[in-house]
Structures are given as structure tokens and as C-alpha cells.
Protein backbone atom coordinates (compact mmCIF):
# COMPACT_ATOMS: atom_id res chain seq x y z
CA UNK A 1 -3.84 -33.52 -64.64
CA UNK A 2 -3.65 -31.80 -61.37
CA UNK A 3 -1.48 -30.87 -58.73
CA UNK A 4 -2.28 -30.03 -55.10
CA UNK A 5 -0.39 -26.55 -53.38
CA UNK A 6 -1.02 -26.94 -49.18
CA UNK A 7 -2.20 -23.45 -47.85
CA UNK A 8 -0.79 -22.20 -44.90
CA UNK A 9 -2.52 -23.76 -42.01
CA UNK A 10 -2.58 -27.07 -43.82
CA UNK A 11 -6.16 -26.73 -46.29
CA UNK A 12 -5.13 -28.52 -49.82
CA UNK A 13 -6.22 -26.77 -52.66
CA UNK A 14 -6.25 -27.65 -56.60
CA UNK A 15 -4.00 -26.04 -59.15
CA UNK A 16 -4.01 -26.94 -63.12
CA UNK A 17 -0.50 -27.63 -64.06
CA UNK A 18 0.92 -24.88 -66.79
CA UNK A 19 0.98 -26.44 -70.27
CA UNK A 20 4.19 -27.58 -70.92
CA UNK A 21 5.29 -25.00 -73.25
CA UNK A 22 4.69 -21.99 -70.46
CA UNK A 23 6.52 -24.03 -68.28
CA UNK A 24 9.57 -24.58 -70.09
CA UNK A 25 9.06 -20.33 -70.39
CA UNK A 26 8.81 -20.29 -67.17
CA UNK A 27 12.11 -22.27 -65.79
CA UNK A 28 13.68 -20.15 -68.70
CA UNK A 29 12.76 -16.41 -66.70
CA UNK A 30 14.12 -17.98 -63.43
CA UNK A 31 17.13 -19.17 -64.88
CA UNK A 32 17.61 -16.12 -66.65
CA UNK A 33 16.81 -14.13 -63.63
CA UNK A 34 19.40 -15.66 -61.53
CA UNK A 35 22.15 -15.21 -64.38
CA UNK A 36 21.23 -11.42 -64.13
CA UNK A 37 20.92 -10.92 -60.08
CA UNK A 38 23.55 -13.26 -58.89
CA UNK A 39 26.69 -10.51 -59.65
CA UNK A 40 24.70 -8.65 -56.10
CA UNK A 41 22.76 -11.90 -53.91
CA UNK A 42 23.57 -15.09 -53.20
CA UNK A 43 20.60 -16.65 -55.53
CA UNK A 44 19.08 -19.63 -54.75
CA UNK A 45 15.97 -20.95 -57.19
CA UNK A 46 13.06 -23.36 -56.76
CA UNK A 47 12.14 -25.21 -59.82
CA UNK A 48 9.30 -27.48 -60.76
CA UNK A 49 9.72 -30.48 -57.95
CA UNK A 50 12.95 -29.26 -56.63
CA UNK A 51 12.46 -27.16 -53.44
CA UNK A 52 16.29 -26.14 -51.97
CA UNK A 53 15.59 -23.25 -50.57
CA UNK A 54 12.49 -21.71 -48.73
CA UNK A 55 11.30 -18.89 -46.71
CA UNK A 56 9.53 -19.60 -43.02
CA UNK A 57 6.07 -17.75 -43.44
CA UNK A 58 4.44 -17.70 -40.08
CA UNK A 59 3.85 -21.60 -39.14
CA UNK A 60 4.85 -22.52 -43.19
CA UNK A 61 7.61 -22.98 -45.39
CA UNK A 62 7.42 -21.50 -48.81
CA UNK A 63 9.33 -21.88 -51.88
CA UNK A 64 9.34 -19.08 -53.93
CA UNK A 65 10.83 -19.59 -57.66
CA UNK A 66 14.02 -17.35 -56.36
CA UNK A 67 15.60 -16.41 -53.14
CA UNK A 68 17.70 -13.23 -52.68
CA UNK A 69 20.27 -13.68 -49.55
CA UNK A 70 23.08 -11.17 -49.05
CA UNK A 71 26.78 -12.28 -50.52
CA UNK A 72 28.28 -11.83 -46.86
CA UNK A 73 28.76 -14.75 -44.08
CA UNK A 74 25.39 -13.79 -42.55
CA UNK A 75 23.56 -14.60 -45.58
CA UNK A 76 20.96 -12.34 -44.80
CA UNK A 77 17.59 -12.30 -46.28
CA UNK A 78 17.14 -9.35 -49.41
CA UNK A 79 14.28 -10.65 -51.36
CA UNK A 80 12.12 -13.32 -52.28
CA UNK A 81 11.17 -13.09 -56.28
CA UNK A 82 7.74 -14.97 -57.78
CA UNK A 83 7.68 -15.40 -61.80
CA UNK A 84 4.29 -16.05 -63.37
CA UNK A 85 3.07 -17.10 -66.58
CA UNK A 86 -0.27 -16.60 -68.69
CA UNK A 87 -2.01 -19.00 -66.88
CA UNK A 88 -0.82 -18.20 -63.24
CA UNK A 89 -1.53 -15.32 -63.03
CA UNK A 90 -5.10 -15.21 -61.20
CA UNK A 91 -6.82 -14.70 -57.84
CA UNK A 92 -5.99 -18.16 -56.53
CA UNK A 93 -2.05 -17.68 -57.24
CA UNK A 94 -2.79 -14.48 -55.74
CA UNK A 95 -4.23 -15.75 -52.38
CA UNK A 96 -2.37 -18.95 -51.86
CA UNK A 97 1.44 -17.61 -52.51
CA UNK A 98 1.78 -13.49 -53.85
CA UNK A 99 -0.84 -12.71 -50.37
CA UNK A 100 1.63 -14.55 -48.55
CA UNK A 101 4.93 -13.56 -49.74
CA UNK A 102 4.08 -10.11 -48.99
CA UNK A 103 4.48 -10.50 -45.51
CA UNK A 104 8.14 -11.78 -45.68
CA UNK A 105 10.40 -9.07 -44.18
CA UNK A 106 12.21 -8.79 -47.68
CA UNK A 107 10.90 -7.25 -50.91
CA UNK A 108 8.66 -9.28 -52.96
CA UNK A 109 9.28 -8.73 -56.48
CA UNK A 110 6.73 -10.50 -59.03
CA UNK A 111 7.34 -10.84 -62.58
CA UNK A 112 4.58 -11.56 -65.03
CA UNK A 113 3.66 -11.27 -68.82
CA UNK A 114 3.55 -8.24 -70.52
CA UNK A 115 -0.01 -9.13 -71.56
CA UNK A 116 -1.11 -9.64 -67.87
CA UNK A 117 0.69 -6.33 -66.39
CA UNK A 118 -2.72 -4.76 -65.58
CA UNK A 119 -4.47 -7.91 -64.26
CA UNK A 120 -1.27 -8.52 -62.38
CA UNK A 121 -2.14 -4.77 -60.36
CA UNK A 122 -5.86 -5.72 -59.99
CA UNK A 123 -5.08 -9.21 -58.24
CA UNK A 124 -2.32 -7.27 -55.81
CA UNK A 125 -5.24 -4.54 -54.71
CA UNK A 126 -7.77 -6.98 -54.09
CA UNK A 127 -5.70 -9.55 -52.48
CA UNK A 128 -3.83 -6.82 -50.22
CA UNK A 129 -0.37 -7.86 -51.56
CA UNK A 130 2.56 -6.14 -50.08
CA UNK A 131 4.75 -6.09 -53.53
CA UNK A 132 7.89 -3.81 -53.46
CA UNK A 133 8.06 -4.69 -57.34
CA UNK A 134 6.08 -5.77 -60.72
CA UNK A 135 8.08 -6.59 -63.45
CA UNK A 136 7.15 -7.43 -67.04
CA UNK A 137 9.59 -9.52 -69.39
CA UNK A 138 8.65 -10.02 -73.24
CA UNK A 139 10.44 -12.02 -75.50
CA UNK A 140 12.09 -10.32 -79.17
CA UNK A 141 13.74 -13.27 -81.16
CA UNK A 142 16.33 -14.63 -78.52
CA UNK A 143 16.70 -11.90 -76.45
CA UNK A 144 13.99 -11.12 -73.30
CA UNK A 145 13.47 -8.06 -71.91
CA UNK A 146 12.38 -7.17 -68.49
CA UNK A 147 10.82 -3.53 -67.64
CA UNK A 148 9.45 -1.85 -64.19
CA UNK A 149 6.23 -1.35 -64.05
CA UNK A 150 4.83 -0.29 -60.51
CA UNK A 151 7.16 -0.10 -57.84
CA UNK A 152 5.81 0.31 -54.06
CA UNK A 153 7.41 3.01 -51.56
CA UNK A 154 8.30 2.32 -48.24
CA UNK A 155 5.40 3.54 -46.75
CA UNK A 156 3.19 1.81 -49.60
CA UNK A 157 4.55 -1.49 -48.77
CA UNK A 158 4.19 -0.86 -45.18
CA UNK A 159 0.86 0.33 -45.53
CA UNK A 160 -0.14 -2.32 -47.27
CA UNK A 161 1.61 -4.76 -44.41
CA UNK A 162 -0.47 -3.25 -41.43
CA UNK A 163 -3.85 -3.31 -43.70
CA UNK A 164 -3.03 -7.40 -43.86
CA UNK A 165 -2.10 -7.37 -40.35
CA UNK A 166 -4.99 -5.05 -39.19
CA UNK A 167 -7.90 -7.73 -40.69
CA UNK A 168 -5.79 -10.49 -39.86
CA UNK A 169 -6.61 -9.59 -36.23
CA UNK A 170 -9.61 -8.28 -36.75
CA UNK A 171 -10.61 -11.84 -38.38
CA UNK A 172 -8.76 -13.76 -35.20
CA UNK A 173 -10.91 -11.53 -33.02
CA UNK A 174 -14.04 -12.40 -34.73
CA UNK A 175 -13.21 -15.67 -34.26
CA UNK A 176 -12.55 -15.72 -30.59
CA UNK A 177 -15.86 -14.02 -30.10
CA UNK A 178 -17.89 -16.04 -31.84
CA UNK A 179 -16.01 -19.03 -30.40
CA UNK A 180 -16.50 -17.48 -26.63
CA UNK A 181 -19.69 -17.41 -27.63
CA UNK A 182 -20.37 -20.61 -28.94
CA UNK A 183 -18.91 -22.13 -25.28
CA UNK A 184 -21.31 -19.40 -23.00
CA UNK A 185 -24.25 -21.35 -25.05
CA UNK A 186 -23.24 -24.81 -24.78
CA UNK A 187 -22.54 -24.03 -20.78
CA UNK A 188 -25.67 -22.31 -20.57
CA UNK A 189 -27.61 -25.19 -22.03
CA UNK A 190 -25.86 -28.11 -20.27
CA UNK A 191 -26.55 -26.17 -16.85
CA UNK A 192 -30.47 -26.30 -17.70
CA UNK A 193 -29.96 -29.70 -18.65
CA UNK A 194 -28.68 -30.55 -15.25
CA UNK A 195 -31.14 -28.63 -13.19
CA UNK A 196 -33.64 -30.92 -15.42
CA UNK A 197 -31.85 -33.75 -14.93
CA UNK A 198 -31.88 -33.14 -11.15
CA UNK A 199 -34.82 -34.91 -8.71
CA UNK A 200 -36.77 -32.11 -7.56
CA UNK A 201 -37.15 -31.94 -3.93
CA UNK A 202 -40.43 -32.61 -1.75
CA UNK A 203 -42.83 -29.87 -0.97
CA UNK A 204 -43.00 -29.18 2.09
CA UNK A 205 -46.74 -29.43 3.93
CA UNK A 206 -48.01 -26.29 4.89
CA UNK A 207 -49.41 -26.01 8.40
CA UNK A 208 -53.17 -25.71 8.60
CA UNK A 209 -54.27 -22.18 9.64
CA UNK A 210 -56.77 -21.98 12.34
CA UNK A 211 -58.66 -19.15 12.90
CA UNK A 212 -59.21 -17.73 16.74
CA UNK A 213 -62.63 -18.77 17.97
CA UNK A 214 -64.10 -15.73 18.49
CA UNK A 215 -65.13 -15.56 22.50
CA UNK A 216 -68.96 -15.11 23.20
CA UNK A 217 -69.99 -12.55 25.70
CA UNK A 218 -72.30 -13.80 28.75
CA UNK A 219 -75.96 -12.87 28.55
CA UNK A 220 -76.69 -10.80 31.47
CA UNK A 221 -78.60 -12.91 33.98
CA UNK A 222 -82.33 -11.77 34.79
CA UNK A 223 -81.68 -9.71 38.41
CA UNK A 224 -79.41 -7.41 35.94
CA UNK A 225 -82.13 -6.86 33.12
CA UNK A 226 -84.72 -6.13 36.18
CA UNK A 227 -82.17 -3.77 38.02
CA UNK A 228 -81.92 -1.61 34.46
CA UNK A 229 -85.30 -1.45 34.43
CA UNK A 230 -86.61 2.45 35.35
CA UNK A 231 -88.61 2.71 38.37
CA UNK A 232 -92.01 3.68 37.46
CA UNK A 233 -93.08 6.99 38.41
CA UNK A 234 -95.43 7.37 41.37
């Protein structure tokens, strides 16, 4: 059984649901979670089907499991919080939703497994996630505990934000290049086709040359030839 998650700019990828028991874990942490945090945000949570309240990501609403707005009329934005199970956490979680929730202008907070703490740290380096947070939770009997385990400084997380940004453009510049490109050669091509395509005009005929007659000199008549002739000495 599968579902489908829609990346940002509309690609459909699959996902294998969680078994059901790391669900019901996993509704459990958010609902725990927004016990805990609601005494400072307003705490709004997205769980399994029900999507109440999302985040606009560049063209794309998101739904993170939990969303952190301020207690005051404004109801500004203060954080956007992703839980994870066993099974979640992996690069394709990591590029379809923690990659993206990184660039909300709120701290991301993501809580995983104690077991998947260090896998957790790999997937945000490689995947250039912008987390202000990683959390851990473990369970003792019925009590679950939640500990800190990387936090990001403001220049960290900002860092991390222009790296994203900086090969984001450098990507949409590629792009356009290769695209520009692409439409020189197609012009380039459909202007030869043309000229082929085009009846070629008539030659003109070149005008015979003629070359100058070349003007004969008169033979000297014979009273000339005798007149040249040396007297003969006496």
C-alpha cells in the first residue's frame, strides 16, 4: 500500500505508508508535543489525512505535523516542527519536506528516534537542511523523554539558507543557459532551412569578352624600300 506526497512544483512521488504501529507512535509525539508547547504558541497539528493548518513554501502549501504561531492577535509565525519515525527518516523525507521546511522564515525543529539521531545529522548535511533544532524522544514505560541534540546558531542556519539559495540560482541559471541555448540552435537551424527552402535566383549571363584586334602596320610601298637603299659608291 502506497501513498503519493506532490513535490513542490507539482512532480508526484511514492512514499510507503509507516506500519501501523509507528504511526500510532507517531500521532502519540505530536500530540504529546502540543500538550508540552502550547503553555508559549498557539499550536496547531497536522495529522494523518487531516491538514488544518499549513505553511506557504514558495508556490506550495505544506503541512508540517505542528505549527508554532505566536499567542498574540497577529498570530505570527514562530516555528514549524516535523516528527519522524524509524522508517521516515531517510533521504527522500529529507528532500521532499525537511529540504523544504528549512527555508520557512521560522525555526524548523525535527524530532526523530533516538536510534536514528546520527542518520538524522547525515540526511540534514547532505540535503542542505536549514534545521534550528534535532530532537530525540525515547520511550521508558509510560513516560517519553525528549533531549537536544544539535542545535544550529544563527549564523549556521543562515549559512545554511544562502548555500540553498546560492545553488538554487545557480541551478535556475544553468537552466536559462542551456534553455537560451537550446532556442539560438533551433533559430539557427530553421534560418538554414529557409534559405534552403528558398528558389535560388537566376545567374546572370556574363558578357562575352572580346579582345582588341590588334592593328597591322602598312608595308612600306616599293619607292620607300628603293629610297633607303644606299647610293652606290662611284
Amino acid at each position: 500500500m502506497r501513498y503519493y506526497y506532490r513535490f513542490p512544483g507539482g512532480d508526484l512521488s511514492p512514499i510507503l505508508v509507516r506500519p501501523v504501529r509507528e504511526q500510532l507512535e507517531h500521532d502519540r509525539i505530536i500530540r504529546l508535543l502540543q500538550a508540552k508547547l502550547k503553555r508559549k504558541h498557539e499550536v496547531a497539528v497536522n495529522i494523518a489525512d487531516e491538514q488544518l493548518a499549513g505553511v506557504k513554501i514558495g508556490p506550495t502549501q505544506m503541512f508540517p505535523d505542528l505549527v508554532l504561531t505566536s499567542q498574540d492577535k497577529g498570530h505570527r509565525l514562530e516555528g514549524v516542527i516535523e516528527v519522524e519515525t524509524g522508517e521516515s527518516v531517510n533521504h527522500l523525507e529529507a528532500m521532499a519536506q525537511w529540504a523544504h521546511f528549512g527555508r520557512v522564515r521560522a525555526p524548523f525543529h525535527l524530532y526523530v528516534p533516538a536510534t536514528a539521531v546520527d542518520i538524522a545529522r547525515r540526511l540534514c548535511v547532505e540535503n542542505g537542511v536549514a534545521v534550528a533544532e534535532v530532537w530525540s524522544y525515547h520511550s521508558l514505560g509510560d513516560q517519553t523523554r525528549f533531549t537536544m541534540v544539535h542545535r544550529n546558531t544563527t549564523k549556521d542556519t543562515k549559512a545554511a539558507k544562502d548555500t540553498k539559495e546560492r545553488e538554487a540560482k545557480d541551478r535556475e541559471a544553468k537552466d536559462r543557459e542551456t534553455k537560451d541555448r537550446e532556442t539560438k540552435d533551433r533559430e539557427t537551424k530553421d534560418s538554414g532551412e529557409a534559405r534552403r527552402a528558398a528558389p535560388a535566383k537566376p545567374a546572370r549571363p556574363k558578357a562575352a569578352k572580346t579582345k582588341p584586334a590588334k592593328a597591322k602596320a602598312a608595308k612600306p610601298s616599293k619607292t620607300a624600300k628603293a629610297a633607303k637603299k644606299k647610293p652606290k659608291g662611284r
